[in-house]
N, C-alpha and C. Protein backbone atom coordinates (compact mmCIF):
# COMPACT_ATOMS: atom_id res chain seq x y z
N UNK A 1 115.89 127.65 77.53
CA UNK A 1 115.09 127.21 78.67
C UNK A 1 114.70 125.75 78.46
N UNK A 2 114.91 124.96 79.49
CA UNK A 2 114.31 123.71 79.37
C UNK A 2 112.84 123.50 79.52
N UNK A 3 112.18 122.67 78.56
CA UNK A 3 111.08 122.34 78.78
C UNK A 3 110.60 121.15 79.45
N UNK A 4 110.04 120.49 80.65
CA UNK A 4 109.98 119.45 81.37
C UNK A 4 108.46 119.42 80.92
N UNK A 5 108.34 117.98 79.56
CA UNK A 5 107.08 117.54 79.47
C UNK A 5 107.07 116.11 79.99
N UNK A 6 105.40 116.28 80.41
CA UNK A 6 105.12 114.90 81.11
C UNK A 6 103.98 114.09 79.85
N UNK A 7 104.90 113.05 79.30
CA UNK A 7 104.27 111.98 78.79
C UNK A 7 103.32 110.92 79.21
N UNK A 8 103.22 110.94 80.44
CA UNK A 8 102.94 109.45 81.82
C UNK A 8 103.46 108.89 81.81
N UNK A 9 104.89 108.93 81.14
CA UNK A 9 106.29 107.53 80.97
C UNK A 9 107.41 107.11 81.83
N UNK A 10 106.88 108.56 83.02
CA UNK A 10 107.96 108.25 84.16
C UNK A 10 107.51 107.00 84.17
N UNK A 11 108.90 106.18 84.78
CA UNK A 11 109.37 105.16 85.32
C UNK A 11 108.72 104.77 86.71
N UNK A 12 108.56 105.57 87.25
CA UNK A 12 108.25 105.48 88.79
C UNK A 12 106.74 105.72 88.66
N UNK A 13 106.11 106.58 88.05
CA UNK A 13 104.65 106.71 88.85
C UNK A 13 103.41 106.96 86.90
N UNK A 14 104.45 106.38 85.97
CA UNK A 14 103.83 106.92 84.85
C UNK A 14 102.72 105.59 84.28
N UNK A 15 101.35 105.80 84.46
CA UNK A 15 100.46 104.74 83.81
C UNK A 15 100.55 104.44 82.44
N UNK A 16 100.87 105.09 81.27
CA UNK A 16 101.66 104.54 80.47
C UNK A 16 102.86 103.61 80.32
N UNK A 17 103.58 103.53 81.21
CA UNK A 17 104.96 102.75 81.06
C UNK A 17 104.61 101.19 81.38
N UNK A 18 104.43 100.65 80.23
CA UNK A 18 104.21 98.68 80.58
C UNK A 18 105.10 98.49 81.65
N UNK A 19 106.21 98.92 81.69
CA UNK A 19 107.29 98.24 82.68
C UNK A 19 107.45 98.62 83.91
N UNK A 20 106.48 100.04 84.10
CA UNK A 20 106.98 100.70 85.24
C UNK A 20 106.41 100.25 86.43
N UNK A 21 106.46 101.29 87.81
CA UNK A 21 106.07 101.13 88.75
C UNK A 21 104.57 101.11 89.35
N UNK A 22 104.28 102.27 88.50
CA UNK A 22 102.90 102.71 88.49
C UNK A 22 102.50 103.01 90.01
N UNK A 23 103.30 103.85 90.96
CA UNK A 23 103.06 104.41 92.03
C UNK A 23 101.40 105.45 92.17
N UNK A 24 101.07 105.39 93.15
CA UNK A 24 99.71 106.43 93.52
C UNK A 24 100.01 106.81 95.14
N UNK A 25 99.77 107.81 94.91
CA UNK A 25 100.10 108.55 96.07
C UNK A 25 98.86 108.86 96.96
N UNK A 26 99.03 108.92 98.12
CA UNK A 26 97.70 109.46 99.45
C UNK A 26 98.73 110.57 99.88
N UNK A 27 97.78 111.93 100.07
CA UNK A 27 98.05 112.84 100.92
C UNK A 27 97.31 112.36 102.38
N UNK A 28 98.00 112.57 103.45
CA UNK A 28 97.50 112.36 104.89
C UNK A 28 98.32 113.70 105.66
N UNK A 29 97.11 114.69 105.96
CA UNK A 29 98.09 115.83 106.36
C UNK A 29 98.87 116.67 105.75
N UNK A 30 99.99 116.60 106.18
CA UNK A 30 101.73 117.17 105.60
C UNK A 30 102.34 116.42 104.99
N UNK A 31 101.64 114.86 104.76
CA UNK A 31 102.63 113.66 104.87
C UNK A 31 101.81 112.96 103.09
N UNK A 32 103.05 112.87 102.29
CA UNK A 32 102.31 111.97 101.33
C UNK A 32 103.10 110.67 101.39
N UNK A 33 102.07 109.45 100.75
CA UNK A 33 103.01 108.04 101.00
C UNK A 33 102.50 107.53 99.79
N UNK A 34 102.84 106.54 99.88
CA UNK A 34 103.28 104.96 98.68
C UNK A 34 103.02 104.00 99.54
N UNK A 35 102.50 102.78 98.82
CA UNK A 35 102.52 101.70 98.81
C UNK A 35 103.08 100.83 97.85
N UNK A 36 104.26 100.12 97.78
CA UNK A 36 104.54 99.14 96.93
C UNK A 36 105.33 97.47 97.48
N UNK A 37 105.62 96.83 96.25
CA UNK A 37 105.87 95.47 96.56
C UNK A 37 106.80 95.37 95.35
N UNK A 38 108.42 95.66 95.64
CA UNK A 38 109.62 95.27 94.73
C UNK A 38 109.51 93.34 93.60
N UNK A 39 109.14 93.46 92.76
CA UNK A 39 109.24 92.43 92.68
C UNK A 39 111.01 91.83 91.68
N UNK A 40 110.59 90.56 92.01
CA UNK A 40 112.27 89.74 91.72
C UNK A 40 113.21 90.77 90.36
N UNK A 41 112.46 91.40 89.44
CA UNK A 41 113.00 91.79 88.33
C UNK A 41 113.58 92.86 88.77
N UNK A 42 113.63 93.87 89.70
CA UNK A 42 114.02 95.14 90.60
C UNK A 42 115.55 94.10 91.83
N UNK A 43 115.91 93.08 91.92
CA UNK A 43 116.75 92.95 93.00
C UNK A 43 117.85 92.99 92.28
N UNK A 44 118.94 93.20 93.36
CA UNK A 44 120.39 93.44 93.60
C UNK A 44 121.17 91.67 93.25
N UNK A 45 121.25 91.89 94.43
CA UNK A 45 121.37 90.23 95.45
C UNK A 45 120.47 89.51 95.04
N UNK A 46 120.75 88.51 95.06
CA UNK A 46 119.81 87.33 95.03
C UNK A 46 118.70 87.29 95.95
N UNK A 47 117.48 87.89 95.59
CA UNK A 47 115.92 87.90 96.25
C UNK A 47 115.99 89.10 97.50
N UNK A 48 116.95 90.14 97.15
CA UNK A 48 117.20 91.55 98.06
C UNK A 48 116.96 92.50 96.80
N UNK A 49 115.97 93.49 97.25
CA UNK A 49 115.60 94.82 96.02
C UNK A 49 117.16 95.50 95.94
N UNK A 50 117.55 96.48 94.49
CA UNK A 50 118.75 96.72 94.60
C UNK A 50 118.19 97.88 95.46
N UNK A 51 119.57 98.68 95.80
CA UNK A 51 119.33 99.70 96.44
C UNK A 51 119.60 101.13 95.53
N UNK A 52 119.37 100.74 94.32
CA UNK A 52 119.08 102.17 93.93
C UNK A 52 117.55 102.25 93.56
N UNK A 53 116.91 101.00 93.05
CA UNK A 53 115.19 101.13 93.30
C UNK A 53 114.83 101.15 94.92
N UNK A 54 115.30 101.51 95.87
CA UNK A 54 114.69 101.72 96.61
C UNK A 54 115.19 103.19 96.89
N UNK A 55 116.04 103.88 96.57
CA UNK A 55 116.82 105.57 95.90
C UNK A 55 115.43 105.90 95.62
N UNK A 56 115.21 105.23 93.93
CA UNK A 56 114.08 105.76 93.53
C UNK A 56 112.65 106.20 93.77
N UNK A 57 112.38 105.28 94.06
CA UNK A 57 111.43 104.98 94.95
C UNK A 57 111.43 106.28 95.80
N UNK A 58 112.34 106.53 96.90
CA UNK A 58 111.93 107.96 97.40
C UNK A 58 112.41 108.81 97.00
N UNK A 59 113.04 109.54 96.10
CA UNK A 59 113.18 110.33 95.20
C UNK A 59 111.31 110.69 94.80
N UNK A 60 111.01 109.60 94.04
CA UNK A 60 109.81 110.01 93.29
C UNK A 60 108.53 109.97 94.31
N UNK A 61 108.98 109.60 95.74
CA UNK A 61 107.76 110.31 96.63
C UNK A 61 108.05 111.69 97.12
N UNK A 62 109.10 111.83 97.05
CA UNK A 62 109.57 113.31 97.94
C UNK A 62 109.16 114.79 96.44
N UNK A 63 109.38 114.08 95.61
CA UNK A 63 109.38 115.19 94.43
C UNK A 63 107.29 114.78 94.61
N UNK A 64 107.04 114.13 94.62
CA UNK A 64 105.45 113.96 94.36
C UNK A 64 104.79 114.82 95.34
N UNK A 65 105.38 115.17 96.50
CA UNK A 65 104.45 116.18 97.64
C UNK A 65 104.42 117.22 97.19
N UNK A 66 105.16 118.46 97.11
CA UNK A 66 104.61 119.66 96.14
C UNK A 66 103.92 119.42 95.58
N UNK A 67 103.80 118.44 94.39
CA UNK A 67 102.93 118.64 93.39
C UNK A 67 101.80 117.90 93.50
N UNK A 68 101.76 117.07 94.52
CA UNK A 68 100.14 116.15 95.28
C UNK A 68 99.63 117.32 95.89
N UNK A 69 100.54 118.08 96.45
CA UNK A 69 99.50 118.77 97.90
C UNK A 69 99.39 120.51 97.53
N UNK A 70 100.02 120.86 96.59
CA UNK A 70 99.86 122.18 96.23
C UNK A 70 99.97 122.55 94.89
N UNK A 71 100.33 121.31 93.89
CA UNK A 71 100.28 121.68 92.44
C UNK A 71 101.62 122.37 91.88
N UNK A 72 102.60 122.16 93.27
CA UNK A 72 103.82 122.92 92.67
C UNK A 72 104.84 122.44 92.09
N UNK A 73 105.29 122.24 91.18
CA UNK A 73 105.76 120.89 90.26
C UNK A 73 107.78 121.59 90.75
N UNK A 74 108.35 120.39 91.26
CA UNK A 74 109.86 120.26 91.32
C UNK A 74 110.82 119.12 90.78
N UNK A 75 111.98 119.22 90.69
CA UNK A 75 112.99 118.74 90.23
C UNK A 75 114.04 118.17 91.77
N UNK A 76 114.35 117.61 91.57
CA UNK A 76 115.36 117.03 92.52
C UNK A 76 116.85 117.79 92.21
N UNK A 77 117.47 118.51 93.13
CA UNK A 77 118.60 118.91 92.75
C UNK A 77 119.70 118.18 93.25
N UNK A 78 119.59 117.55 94.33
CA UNK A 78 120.66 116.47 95.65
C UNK A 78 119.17 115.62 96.12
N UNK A 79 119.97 114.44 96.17
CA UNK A 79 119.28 113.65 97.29
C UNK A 79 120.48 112.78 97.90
N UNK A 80 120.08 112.90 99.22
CA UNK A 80 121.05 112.11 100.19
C UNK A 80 120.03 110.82 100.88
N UNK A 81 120.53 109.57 100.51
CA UNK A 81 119.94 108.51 100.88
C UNK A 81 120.86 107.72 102.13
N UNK A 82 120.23 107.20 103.24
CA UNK A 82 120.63 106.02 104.01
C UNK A 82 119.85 104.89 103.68
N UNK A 83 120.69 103.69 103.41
CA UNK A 83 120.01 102.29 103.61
C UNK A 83 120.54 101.60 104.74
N UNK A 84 119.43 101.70 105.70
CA UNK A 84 119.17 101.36 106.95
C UNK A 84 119.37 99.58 107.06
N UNK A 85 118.80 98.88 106.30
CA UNK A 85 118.63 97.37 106.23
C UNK A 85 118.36 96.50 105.30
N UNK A 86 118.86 95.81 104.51
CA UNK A 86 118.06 94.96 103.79
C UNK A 86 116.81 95.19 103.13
N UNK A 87 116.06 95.01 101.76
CA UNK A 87 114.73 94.46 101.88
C UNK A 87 114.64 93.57 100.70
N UNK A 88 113.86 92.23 101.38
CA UNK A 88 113.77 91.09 100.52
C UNK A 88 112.76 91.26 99.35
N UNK A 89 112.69 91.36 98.48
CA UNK A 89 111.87 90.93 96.80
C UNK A 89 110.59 91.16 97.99
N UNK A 90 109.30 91.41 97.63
CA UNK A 90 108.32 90.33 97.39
C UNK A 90 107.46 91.34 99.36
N UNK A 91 108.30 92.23 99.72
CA UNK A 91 107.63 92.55 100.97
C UNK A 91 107.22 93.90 100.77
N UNK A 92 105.52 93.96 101.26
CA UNK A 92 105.40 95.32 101.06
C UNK A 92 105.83 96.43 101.84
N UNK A 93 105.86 97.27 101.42
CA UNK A 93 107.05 99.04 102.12
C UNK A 93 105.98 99.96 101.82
N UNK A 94 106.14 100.68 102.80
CA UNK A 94 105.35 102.48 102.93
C UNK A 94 106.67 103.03 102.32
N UNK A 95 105.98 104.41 101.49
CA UNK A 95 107.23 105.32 101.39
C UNK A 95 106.57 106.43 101.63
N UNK A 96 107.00 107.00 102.65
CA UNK A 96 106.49 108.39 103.23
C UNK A 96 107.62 109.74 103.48
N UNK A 97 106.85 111.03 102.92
CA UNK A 97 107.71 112.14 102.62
C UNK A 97 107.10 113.37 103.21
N UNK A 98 107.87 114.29 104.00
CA UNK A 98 107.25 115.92 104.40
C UNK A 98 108.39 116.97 104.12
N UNK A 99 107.52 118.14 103.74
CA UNK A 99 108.21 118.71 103.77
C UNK A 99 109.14 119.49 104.75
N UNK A 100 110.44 119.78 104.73
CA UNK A 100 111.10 119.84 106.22
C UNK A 100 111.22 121.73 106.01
N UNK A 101 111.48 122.06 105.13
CA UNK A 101 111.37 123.64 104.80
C UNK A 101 111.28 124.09 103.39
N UNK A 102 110.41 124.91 103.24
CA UNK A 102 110.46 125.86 101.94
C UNK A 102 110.92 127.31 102.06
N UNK A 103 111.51 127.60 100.70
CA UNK A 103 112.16 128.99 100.74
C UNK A 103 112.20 129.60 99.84
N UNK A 104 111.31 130.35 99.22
CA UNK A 104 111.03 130.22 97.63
C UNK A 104 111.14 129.21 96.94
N UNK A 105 111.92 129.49 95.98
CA UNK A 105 111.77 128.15 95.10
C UNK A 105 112.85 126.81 95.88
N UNK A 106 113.27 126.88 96.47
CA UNK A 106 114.26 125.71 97.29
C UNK A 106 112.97 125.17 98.20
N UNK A 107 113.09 123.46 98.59
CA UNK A 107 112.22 122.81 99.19
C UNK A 107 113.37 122.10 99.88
N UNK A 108 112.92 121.65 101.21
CA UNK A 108 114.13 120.24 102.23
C UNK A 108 113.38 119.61 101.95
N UNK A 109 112.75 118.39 101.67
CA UNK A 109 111.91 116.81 101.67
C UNK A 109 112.68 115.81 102.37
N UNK A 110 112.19 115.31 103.35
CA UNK A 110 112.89 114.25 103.70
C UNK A 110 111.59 113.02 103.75
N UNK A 111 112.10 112.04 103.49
CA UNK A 111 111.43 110.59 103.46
C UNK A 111 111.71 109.37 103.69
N UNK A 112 111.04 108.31 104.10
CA UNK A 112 111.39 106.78 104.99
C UNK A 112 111.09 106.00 104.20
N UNK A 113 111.06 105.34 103.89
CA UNK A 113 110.74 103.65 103.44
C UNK A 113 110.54 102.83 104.87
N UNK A 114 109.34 102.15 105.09
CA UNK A 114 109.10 101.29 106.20
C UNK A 114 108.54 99.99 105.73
N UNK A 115 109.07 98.62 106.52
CA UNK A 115 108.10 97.80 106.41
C UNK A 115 106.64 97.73 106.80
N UNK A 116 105.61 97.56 105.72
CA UNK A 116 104.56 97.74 105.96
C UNK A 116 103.94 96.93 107.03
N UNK A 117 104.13 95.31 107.58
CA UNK A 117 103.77 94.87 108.48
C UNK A 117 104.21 95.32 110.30
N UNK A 118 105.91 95.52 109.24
CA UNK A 118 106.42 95.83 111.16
C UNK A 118 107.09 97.15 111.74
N UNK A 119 106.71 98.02 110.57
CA UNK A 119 107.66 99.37 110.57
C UNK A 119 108.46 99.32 110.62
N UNK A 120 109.32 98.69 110.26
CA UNK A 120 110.87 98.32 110.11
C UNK A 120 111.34 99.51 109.25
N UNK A 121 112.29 100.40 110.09
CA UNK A 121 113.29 101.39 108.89
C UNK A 121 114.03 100.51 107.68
N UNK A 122 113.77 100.84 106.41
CA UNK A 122 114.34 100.17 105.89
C UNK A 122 115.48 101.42 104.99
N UNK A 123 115.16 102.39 104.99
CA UNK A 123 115.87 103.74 104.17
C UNK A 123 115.15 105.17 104.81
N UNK A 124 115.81 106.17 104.73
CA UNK A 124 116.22 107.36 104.92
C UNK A 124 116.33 108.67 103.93
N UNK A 125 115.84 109.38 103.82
CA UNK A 125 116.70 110.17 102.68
C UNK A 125 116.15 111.70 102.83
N UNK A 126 116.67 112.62 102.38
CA UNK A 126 116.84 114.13 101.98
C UNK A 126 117.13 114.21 100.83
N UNK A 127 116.11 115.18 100.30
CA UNK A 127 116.31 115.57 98.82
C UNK A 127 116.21 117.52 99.18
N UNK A 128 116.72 118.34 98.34
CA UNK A 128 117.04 119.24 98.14
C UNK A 128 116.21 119.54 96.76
N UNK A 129 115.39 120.14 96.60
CA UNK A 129 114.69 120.35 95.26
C UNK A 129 114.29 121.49 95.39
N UNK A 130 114.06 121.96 93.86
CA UNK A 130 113.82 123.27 93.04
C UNK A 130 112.38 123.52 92.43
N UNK A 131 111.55 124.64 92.28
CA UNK A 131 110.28 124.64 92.09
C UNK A 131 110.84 124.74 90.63
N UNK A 132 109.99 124.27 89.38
CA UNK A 132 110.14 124.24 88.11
C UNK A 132 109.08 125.39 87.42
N UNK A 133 109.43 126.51 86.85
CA UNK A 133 108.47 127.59 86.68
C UNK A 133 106.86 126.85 85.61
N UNK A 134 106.03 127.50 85.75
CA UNK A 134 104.90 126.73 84.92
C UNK A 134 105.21 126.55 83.55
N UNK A 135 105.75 127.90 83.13
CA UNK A 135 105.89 128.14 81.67
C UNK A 135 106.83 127.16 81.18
N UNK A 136 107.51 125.99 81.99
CA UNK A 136 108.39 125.03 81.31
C UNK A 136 107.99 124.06 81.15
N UNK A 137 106.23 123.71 81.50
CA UNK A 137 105.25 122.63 81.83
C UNK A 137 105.23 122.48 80.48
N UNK A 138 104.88 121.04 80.09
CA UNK A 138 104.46 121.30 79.25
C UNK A 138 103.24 119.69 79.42
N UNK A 139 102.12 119.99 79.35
CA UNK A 139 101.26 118.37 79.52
C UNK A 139 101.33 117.46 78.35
């Protein structure tokens, strides 16, 4: 059996990690979101975020709603991403996620990335995730 312990070292939302993202999440409703600002060390292109930190990025909001809004801790099994447009270094983005169906342990999550000034779609995505039993917790 695998054991999934949490150090705080995720990459994406772990306050331990000097390097990381250090994401915090708001529940609103059904709906949990993010606030962040890609900076130059995260781009692709020259002064464009790559597009797998912006993957990430909703990956680790869509897996964060179970476990923000009901304590039910999941794994990502598929995620299907669209990148809708561009986004330059340095602009802040919403990342917002609901759940689209649960079925026992199977969850649909789907989630947006928007520009925070103009709502601009900037990404898309569906993730497919799995509830992780407690007994594999480990804090």
């Amino acid at each position: 059996m695998t054991q999934w312990i949490d150090d705080r070292y995720c990459f994406a939302c772990g306050e331990k990690n000097p390097i990381g993202m250090h994401l915090k999440f708001t529940i609103n409703n059904n709906m949990i979101e993010t606030r962040y600002v890609f900076p130059k060390e995260l781009q692709g292109y020259k002064d464009f975020v790559h597009g797998g930190m912006i993957s990430l990025l909703l990956d680790e909001v869509m897996v964060n709603l179970p476990w923000q809004k009901f304590k039910i801790p999941v794994v990502t099994a598929e995620l299907k991403i669209k990148l809708r447009k561009p986004l330059k270094v340095g602009e802040e983005i919403i990342a917002k996620a609901y759940i689209e169906k649960q079925k026992g342990r199977v969850f649909i999550i789907k989630g947006k990335v928007i520009k925070e000034k103009t709502d601009e779609l900037i990404a898309e995505a569906e993730a497919i995730c799995f509830k992780v039993e407690a007994e594999q917790i480990k804090p």
